[in-house]
Protein backbone atom coordinates (compact mmCIF):
# COMPACT_ATOMS: atom_id res chain seq x y z
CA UNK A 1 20.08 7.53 7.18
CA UNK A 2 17.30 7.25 4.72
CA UNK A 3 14.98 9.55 4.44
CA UNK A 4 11.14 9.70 2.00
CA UNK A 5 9.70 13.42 1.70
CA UNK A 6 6.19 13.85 0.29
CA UNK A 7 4.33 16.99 0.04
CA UNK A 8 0.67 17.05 -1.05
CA UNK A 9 -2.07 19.98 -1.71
CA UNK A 10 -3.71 21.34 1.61
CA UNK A 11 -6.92 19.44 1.12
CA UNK A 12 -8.16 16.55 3.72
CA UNK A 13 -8.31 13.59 0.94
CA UNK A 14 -4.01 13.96 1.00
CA UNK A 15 -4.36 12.85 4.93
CA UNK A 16 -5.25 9.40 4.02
CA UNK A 17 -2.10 8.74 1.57
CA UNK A 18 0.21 10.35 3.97
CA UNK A 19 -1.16 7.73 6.76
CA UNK A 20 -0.60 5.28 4.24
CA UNK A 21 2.83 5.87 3.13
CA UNK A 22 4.05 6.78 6.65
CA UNK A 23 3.07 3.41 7.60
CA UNK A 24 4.65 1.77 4.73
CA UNK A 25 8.24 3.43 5.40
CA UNK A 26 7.43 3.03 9.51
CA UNK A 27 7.10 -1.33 8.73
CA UNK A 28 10.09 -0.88 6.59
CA UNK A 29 12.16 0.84 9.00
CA UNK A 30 11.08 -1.73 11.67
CA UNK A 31 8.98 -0.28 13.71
CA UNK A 32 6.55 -2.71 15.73
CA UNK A 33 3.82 -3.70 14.19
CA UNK A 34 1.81 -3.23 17.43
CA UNK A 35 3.12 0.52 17.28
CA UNK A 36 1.97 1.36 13.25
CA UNK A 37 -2.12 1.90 14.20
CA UNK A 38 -0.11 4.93 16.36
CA UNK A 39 1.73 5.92 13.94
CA UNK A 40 -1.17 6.29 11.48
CA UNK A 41 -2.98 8.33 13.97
CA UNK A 42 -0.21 10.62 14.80
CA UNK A 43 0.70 11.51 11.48
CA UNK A 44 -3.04 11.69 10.48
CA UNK A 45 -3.56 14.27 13.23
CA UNK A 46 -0.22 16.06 11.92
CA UNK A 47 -1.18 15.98 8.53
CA UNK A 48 -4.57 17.42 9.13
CA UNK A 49 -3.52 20.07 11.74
CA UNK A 50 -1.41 21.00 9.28
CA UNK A 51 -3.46 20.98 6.75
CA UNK A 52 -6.41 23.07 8.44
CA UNK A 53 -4.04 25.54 9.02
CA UNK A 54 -2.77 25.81 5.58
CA UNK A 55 -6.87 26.33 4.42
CA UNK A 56 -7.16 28.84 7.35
CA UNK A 57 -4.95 30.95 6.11
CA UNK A 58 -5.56 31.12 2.87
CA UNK A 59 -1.72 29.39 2.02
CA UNK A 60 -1.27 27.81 -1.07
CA UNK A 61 1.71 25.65 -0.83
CA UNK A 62 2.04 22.04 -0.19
CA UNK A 63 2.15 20.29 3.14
CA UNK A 64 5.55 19.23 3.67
CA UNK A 65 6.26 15.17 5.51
CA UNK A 66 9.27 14.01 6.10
CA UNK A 67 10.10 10.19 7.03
CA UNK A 68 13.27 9.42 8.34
CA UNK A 69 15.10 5.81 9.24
CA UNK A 70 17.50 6.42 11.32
CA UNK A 71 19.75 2.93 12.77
CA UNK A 72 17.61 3.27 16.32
CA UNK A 73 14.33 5.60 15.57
CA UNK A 74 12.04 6.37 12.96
CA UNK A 75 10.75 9.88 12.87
CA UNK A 76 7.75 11.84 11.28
CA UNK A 77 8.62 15.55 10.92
CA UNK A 78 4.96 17.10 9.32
CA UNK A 79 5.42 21.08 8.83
CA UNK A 80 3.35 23.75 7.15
CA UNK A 81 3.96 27.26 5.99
CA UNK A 82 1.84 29.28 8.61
CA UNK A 83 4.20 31.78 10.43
CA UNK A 84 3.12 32.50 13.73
CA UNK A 85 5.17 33.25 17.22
CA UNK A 86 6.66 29.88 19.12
CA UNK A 87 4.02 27.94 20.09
CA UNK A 88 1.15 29.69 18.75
CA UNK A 89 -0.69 29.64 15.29
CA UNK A 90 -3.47 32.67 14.48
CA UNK A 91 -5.85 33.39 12.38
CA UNK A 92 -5.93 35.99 9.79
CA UNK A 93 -8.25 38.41 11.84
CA UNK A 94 -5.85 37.89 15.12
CA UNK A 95 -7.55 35.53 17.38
CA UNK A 96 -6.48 31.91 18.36
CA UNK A 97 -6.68 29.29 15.75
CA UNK A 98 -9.41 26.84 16.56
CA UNK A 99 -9.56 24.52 19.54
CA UNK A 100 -9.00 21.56 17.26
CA UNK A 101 -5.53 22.72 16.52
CA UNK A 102 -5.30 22.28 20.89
CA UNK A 103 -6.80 19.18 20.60
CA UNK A 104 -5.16 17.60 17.88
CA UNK A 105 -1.55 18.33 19.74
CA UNK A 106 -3.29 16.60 23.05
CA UNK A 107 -4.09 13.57 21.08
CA UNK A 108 -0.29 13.18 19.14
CA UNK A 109 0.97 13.88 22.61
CA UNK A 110 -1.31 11.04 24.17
CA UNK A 111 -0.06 8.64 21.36
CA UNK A 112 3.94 9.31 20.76
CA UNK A 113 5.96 9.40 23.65
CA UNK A 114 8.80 11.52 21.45
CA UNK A 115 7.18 14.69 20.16
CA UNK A 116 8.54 18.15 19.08
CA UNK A 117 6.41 20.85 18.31
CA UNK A 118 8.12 24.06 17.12
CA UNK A 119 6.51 27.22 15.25
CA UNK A 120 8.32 30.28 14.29
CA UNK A 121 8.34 32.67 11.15
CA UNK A 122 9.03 30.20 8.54
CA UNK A 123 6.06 27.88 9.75
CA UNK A 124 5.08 24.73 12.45
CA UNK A 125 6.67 21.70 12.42
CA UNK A 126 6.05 18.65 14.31
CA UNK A 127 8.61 16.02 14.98
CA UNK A 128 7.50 12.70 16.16
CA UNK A 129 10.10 9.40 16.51
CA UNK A 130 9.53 5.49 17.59
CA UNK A 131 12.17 3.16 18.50
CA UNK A 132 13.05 0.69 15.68
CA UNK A 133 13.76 -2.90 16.48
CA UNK A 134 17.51 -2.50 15.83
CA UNK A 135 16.88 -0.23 18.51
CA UNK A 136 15.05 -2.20 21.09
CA UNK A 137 17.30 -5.52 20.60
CA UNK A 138 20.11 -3.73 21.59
CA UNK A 139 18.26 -2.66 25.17
């Protein structure tokens, strides 16, 4: 199992190279290639959930990506360092975190059939997968 980690500063302009690279290791992996425009919107809507959160809260530390090839499925996990109860994310002052946060979960729903979202203490994470070809020959 291979596996590419990237972290980047909080800040939007990171989304763009994390799209990129995601869809770089996704081809390599074998994903389809009628599948990567999906997995560039999924991870950008990760990436800049994540990220939003990370400015929201005034945290410092890097968003953290991690791309794993696996021999059947490739998956995306994005996290970030906001603690928060399971499945919720707050602001500093105590109320909900922005609708976009909602409605960037409804669209990486709409777009990867395999999705994980988990939030606890240590932060969210969001863990996405896609069968490879390896994996959909063998169907």
């Amino acid at each position: 199992m291979a596996t590419v980690e990237l972290r980047f500063s909080a800040l939007p302009e990171h989304v763009r190279t994390a799209r990129l690279v995601a869809a770089a290791v996704a081809r390599r992996a074998g994903v389809d290639e009628a599948v990567l425009d999906e997995v560039r919107l999924a991870v950008g809507e990760a990436c800049s959930r994540a990220v939003g959160l990370h400015l929201a809260h005034g945290i410092e530390a890097p968003v953290h990506v991690a791309l794993i090839e696996d021999e059947k499925k490739f998956a995306i996990e994005v996290g970030d360092d906001v603690p928060s109860g399971p499945g919720e994310h707050t602001s500093d002052d105590g109320s909900e975190a922005d609708g976009e946060d909602e409605m960037g979960l409804a669209v990486i729903s709409g777009l990867v059939d395999d999705v994980e979202v988990t939030s606890g203490a240590d932060g969210g994470r969001i863990r996405m997968s896609w069968p490879t070809a390896a994996a959909t020959a063998t169907s």
